[in-house]
C-alpha atoms as a PDB file:
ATOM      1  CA  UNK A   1      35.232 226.538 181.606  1.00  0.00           C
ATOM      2  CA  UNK A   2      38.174 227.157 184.474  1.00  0.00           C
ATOM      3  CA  UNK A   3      39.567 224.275 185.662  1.00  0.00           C
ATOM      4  CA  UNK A   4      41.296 224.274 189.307  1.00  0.00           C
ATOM      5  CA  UNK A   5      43.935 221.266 190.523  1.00  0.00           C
ATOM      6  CA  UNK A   6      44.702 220.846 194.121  1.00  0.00           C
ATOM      7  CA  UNK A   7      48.358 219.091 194.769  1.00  0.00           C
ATOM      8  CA  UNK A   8      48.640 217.303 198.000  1.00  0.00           C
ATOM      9  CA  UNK A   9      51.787 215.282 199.738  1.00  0.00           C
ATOM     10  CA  UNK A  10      51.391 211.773 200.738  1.00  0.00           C
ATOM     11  CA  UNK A  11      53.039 210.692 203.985  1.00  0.00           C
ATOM     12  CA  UNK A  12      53.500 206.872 203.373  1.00  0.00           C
ATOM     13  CA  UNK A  13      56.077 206.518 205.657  1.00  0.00           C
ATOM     14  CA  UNK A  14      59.708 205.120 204.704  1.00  0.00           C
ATOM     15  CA  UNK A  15      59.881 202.649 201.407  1.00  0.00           C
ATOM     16  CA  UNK A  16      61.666 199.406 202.265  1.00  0.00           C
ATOM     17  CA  UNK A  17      62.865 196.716 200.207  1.00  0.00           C
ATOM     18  CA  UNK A  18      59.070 194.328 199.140  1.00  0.00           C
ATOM     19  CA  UNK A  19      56.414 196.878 200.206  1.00  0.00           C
ATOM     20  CA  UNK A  20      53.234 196.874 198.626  1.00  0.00           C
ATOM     21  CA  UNK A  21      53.329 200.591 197.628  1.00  0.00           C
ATOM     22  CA  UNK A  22      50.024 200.331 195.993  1.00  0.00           C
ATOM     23  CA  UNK A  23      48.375 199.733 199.432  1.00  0.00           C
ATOM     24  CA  UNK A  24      50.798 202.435 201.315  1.00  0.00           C
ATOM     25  CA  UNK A  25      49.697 205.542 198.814  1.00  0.00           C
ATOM     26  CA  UNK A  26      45.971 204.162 199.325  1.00  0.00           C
ATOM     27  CA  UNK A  27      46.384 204.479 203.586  1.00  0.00           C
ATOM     28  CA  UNK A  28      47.957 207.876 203.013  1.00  0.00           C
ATOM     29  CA  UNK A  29      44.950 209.448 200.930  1.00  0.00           C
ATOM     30  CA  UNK A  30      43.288 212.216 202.956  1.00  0.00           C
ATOM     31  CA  UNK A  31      40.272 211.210 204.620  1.00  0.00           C
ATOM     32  CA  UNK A  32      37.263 211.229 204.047  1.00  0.00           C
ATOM     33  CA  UNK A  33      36.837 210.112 200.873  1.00  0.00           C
ATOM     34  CA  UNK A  34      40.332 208.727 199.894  1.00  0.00           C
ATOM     35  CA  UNK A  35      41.495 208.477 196.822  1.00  0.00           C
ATOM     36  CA  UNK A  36      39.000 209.452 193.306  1.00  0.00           C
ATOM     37  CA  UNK A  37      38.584 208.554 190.236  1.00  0.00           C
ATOM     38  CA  UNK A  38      40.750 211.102 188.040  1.00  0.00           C
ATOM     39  CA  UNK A  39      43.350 211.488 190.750  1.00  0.00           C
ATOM     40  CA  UNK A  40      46.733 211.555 189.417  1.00  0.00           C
ATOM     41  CA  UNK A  41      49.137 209.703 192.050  1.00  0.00           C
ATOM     42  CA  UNK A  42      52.754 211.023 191.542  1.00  0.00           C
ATOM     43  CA  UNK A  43      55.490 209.076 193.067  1.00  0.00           C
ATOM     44  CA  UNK A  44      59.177 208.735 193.510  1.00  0.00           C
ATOM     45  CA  UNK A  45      61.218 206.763 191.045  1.00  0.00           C
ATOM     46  CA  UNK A  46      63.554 206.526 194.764  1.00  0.00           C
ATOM     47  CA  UNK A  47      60.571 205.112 196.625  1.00  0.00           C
ATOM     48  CA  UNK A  48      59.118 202.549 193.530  1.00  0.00           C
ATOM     49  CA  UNK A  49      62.761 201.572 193.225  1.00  0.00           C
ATOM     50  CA  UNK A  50      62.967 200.549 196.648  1.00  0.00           C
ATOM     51  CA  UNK A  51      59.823 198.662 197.295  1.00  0.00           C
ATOM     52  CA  UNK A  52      60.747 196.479 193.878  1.00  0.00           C
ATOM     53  CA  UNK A  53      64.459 195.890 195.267  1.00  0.00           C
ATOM     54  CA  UNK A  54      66.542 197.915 193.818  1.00  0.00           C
ATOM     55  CA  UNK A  55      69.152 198.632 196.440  1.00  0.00           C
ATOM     56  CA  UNK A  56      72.757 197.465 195.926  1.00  0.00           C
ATOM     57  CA  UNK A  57      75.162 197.375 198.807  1.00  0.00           C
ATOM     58  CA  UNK A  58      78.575 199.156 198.214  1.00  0.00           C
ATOM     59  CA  UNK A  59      80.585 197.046 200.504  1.00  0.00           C
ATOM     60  CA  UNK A  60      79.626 194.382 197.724  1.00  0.00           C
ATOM     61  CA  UNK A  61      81.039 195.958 194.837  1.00  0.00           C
ATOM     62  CA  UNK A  62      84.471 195.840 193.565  1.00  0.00           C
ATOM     63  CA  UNK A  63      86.013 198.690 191.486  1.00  0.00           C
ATOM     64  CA  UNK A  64      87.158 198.007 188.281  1.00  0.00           C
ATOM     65  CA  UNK A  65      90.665 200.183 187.481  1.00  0.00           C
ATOM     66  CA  UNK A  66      88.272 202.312 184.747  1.00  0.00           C
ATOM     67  CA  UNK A  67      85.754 203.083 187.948  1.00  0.00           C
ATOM     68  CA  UNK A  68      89.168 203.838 189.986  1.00  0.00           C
ATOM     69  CA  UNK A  69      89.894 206.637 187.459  1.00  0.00           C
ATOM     70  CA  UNK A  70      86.812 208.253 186.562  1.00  0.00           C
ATOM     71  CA  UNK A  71      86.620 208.270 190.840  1.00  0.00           C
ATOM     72  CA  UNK A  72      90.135 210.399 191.109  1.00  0.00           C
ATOM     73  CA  UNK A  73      89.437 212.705 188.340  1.00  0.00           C
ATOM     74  CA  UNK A  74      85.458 213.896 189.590  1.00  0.00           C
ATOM     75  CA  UNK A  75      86.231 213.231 193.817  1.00  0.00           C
ATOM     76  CA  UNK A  76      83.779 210.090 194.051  1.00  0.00           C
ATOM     77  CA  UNK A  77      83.365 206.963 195.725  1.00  0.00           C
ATOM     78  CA  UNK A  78      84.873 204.730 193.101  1.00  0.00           C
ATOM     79  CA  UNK A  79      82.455 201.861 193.927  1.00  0.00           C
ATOM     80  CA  UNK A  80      79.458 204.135 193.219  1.00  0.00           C
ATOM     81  CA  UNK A  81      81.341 204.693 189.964  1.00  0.00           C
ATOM     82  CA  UNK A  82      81.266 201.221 189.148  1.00  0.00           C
ATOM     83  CA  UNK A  83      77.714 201.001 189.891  1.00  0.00           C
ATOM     84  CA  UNK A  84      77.086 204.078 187.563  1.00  0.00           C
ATOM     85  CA  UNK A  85      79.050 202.067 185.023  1.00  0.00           C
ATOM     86  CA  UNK A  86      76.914 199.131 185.037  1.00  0.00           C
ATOM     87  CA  UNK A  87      73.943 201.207 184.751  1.00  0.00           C
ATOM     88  CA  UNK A  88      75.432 203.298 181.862  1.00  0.00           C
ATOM     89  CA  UNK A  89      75.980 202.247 177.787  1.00  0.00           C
ATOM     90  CA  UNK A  90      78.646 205.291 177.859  1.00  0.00           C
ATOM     91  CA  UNK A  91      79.991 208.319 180.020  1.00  0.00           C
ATOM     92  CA  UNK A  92      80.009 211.478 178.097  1.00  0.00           C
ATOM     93  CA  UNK A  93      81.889 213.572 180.504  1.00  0.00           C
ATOM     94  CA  UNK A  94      81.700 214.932 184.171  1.00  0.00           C
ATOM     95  CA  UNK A  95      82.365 217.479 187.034  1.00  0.00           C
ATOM     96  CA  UNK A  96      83.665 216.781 190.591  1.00  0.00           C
ATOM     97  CA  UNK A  97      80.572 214.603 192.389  1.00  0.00           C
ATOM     98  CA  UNK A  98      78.872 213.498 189.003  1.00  0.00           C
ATOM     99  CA  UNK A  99      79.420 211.780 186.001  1.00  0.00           C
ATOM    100  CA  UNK A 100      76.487 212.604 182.519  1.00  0.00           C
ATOM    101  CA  UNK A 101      75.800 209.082 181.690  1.00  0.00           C
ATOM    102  CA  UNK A 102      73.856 207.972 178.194  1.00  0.00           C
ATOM    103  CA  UNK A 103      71.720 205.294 180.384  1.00  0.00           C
ATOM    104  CA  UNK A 104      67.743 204.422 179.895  1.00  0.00           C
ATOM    105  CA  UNK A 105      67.256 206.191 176.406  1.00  0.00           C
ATOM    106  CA  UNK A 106      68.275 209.488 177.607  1.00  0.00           C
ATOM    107  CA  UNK A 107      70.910 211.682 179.305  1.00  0.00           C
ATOM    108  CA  UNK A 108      71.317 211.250 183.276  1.00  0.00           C
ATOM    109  CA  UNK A 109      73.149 212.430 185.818  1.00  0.00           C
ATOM    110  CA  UNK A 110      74.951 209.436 187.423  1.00  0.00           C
ATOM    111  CA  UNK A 111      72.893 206.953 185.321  1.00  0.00           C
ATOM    112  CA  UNK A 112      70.538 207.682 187.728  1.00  0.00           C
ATOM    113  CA  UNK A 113      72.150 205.706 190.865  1.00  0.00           C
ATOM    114  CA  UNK A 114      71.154 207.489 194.252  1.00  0.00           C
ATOM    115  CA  UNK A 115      73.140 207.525 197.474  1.00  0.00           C
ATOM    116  CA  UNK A 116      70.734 210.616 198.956  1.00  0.00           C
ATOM    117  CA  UNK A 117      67.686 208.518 199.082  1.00  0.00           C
ATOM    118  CA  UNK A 118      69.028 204.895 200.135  1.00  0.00           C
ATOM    119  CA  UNK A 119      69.770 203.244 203.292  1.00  0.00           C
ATOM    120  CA  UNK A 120      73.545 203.706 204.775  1.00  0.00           C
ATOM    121  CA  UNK A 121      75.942 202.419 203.028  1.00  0.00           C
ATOM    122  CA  UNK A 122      73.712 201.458 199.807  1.00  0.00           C
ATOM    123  CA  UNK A 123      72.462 203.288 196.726  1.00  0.00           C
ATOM    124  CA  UNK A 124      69.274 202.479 195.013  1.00  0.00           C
ATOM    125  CA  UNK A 125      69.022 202.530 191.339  1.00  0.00           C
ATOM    126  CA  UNK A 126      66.043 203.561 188.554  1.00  0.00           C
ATOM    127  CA  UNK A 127      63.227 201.156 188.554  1.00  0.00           C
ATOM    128  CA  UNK A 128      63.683 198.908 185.905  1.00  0.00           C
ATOM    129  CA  UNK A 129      60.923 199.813 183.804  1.00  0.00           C
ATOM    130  CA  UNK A 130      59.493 202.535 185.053  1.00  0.00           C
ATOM    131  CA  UNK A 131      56.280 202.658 183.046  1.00  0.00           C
ATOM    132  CA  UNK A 132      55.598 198.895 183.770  1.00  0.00           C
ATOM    133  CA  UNK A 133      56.223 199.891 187.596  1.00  0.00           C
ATOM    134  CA  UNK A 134      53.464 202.878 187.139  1.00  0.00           C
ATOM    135  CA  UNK A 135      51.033 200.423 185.180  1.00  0.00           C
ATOM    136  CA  UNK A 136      51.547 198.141 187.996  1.00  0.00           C
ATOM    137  CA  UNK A 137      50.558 200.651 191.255  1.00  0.00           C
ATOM    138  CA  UNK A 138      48.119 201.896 188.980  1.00  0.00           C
ATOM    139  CA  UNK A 139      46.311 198.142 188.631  1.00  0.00           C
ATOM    140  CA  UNK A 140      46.802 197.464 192.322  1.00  0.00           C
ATOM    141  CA  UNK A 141      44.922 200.938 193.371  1.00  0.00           C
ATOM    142  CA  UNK A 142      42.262 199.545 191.124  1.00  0.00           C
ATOM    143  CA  UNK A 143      42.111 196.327 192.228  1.00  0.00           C
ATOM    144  CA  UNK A 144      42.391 197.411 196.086  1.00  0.00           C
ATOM    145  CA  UNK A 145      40.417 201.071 196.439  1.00  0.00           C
ATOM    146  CA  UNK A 146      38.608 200.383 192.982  1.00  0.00           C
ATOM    147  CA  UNK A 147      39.410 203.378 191.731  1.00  0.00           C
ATOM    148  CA  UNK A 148      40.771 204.509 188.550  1.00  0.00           C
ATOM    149  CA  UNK A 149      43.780 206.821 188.594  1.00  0.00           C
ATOM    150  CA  UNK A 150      46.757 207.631 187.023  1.00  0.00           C
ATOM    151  CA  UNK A 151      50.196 206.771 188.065  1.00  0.00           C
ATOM    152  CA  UNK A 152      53.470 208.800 187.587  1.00  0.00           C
ATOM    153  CA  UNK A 153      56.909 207.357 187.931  1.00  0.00           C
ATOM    154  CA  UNK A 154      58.809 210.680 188.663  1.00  0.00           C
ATOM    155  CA  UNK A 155      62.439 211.747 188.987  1.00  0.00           C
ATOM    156  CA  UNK A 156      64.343 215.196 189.233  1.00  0.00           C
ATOM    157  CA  UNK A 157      66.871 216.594 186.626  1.00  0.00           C
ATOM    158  CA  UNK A 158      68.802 219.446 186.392  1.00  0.00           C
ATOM    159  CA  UNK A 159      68.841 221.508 183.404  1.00  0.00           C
ATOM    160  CA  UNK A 160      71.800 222.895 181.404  1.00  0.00           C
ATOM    161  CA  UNK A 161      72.348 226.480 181.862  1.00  0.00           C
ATOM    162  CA  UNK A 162      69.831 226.717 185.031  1.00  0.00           C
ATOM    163  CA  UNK A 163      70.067 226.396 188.591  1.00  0.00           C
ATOM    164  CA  UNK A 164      67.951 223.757 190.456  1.00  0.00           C
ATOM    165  CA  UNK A 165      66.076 220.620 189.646  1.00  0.00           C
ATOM    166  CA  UNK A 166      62.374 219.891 187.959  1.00  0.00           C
ATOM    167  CA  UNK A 167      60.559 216.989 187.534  1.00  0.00           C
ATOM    168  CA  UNK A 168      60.503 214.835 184.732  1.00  0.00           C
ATOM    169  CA  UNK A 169      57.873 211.733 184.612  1.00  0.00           C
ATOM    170  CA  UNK A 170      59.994 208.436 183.865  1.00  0.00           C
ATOM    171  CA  UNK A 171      57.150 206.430 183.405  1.00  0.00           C
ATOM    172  CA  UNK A 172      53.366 206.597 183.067  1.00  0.00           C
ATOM    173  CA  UNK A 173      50.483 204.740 182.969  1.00  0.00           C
ATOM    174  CA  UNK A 174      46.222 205.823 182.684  1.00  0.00           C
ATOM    175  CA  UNK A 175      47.173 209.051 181.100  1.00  0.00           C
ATOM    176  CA  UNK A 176      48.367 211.004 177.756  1.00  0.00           C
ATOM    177  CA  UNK A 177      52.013 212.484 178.623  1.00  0.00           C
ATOM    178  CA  UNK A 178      52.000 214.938 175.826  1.00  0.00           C
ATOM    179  CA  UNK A 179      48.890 216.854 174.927  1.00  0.00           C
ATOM    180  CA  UNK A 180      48.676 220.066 172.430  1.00  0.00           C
ATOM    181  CA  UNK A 181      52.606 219.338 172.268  1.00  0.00           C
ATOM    182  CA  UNK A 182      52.988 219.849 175.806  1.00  0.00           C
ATOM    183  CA  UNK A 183      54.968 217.772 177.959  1.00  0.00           C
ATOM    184  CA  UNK A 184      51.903 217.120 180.427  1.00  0.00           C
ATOM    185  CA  UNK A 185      53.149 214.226 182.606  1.00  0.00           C
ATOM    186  CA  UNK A 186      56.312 216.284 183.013  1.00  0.00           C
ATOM    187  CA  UNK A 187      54.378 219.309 184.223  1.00  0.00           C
ATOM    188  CA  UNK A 188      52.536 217.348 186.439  1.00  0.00           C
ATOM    189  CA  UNK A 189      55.544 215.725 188.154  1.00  0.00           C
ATOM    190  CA  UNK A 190      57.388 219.095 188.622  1.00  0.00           C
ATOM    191  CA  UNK A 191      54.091 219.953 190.465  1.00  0.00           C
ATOM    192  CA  UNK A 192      54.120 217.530 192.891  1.00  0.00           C
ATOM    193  CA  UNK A 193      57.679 217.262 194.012  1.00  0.00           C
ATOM    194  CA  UNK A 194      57.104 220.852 195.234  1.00  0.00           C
ATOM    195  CA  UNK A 195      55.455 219.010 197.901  1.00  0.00           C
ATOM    196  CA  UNK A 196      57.214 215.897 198.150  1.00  0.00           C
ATOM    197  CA  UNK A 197      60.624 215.107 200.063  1.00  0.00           C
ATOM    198  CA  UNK A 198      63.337 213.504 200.474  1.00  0.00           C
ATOM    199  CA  UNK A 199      63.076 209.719 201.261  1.00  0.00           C
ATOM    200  CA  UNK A 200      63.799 210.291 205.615  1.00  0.00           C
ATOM    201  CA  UNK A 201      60.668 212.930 205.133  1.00  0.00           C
ATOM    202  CA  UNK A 202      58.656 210.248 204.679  1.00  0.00           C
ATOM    203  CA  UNK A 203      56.723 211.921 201.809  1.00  0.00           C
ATOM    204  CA  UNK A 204      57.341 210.528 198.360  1.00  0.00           C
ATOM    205  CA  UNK A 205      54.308 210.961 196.547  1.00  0.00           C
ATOM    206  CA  UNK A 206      51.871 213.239 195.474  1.00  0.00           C
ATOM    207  CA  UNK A 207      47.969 213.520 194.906  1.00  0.00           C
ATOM    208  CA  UNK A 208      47.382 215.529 192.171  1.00  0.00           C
ATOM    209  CA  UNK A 209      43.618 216.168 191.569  1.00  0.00           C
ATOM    210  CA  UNK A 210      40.730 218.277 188.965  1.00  0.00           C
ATOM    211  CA  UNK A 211      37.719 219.861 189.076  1.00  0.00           C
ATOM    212  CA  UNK A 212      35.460 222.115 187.121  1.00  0.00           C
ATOM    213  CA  UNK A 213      33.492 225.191 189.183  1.00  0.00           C
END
């Protein structure tokens, strides 16, 4: 039997610092009807970051002479290096603008520390558990629209050898990530950024929805 997914952007306005995100993606459903049981929600690892605290002021951090180096030899702002740093359990190399940190159990650009999708003069870092941050939005959608979804955590990585970015699904909760030895919940999140934006577009997350004819 086919099986047909619609993928639609939600406009929850801009993140900041101690919102209930939970209660912004359920506002931003389409009408009528809202969100559905089965709906997969899809949402920014910037914006869940955010809403949980996880900004850090650079005219509060001090470089260290290691950050001051790594700064001069890839053109950065050496107190975003010292961020990276702190975020990172080693640096395995770099190109001007970025650093490829070992950080969070995998390889990542920067150790994951934004500056695009923070306010001035701050960067915002990866949630700190990302699946415990989707398990979280996912109870409070429950709890609030009494509905049960799933939630994706999602962030964008560039791949060796290609140009551009895809989604990758940092954490998960309600749903199998791999099924038939596919890399579902990474699918899914590469879906939904294509309609999702950058943090001042006021878009970051995603309905991503099944049905059978």
């Amino acid at each position: 039997m086919d099986r047909w997914f619609s993928v639609s952007g939600l406009a929850t306005g801009l993140i900041r610092p101690g919102d209930a995100i939970a209660d912004r993606l359920i506002a931003a459903a389409p009408r009528p009807g809202g969100l559905v049981d089965g709906d997969c929600i899809v949402v920014a690892e910037s914006a869940v970051a955010t809403a949980e605290g996880r900004l850090v002021r650079l005219d509060g951090v001090k470089p260290t002479p290691v950050a001051r180096d790594l700064a001069r030899r890839y053109t950065m702002d050496p107190r975003i290096v010292e961020i990276i740093l702190q975020e990172s359990d080693a640096v395995i190399g770099g190109m001007p603008g970025l650093l490829l940190c070992r950080a969070h159990g995998t390889l990542l650009p920067n150790a994951g520390v934004d500056a695009s999708n923070a306010p001035p003069g701050c960067v915002v870092l990866l949630p700190a558990n990302p699946g415990a941050s989707a398990a979280g939005i996912r109870d409070a959608i429950r709890a609030s629209a009494g509905v049960e979804v799933a939630v994706i955590v999602a962030d964008s990585r560039p791949y060796p050898m290609r140009s551009g970015c895809a989604g990758i699904a940092l954490g998960y909760a309600g749903m199998a990530a791999i099924r038939h030895g596919r890399a579902v919940a990474d699918c899914i999140a590469s879906t939904a950024e294509l309609v999702m934006g950058e943090a001042d577009e006021g878009i970051p997350a995603a309905i991503v929805r099944w049905w059978k004819p």
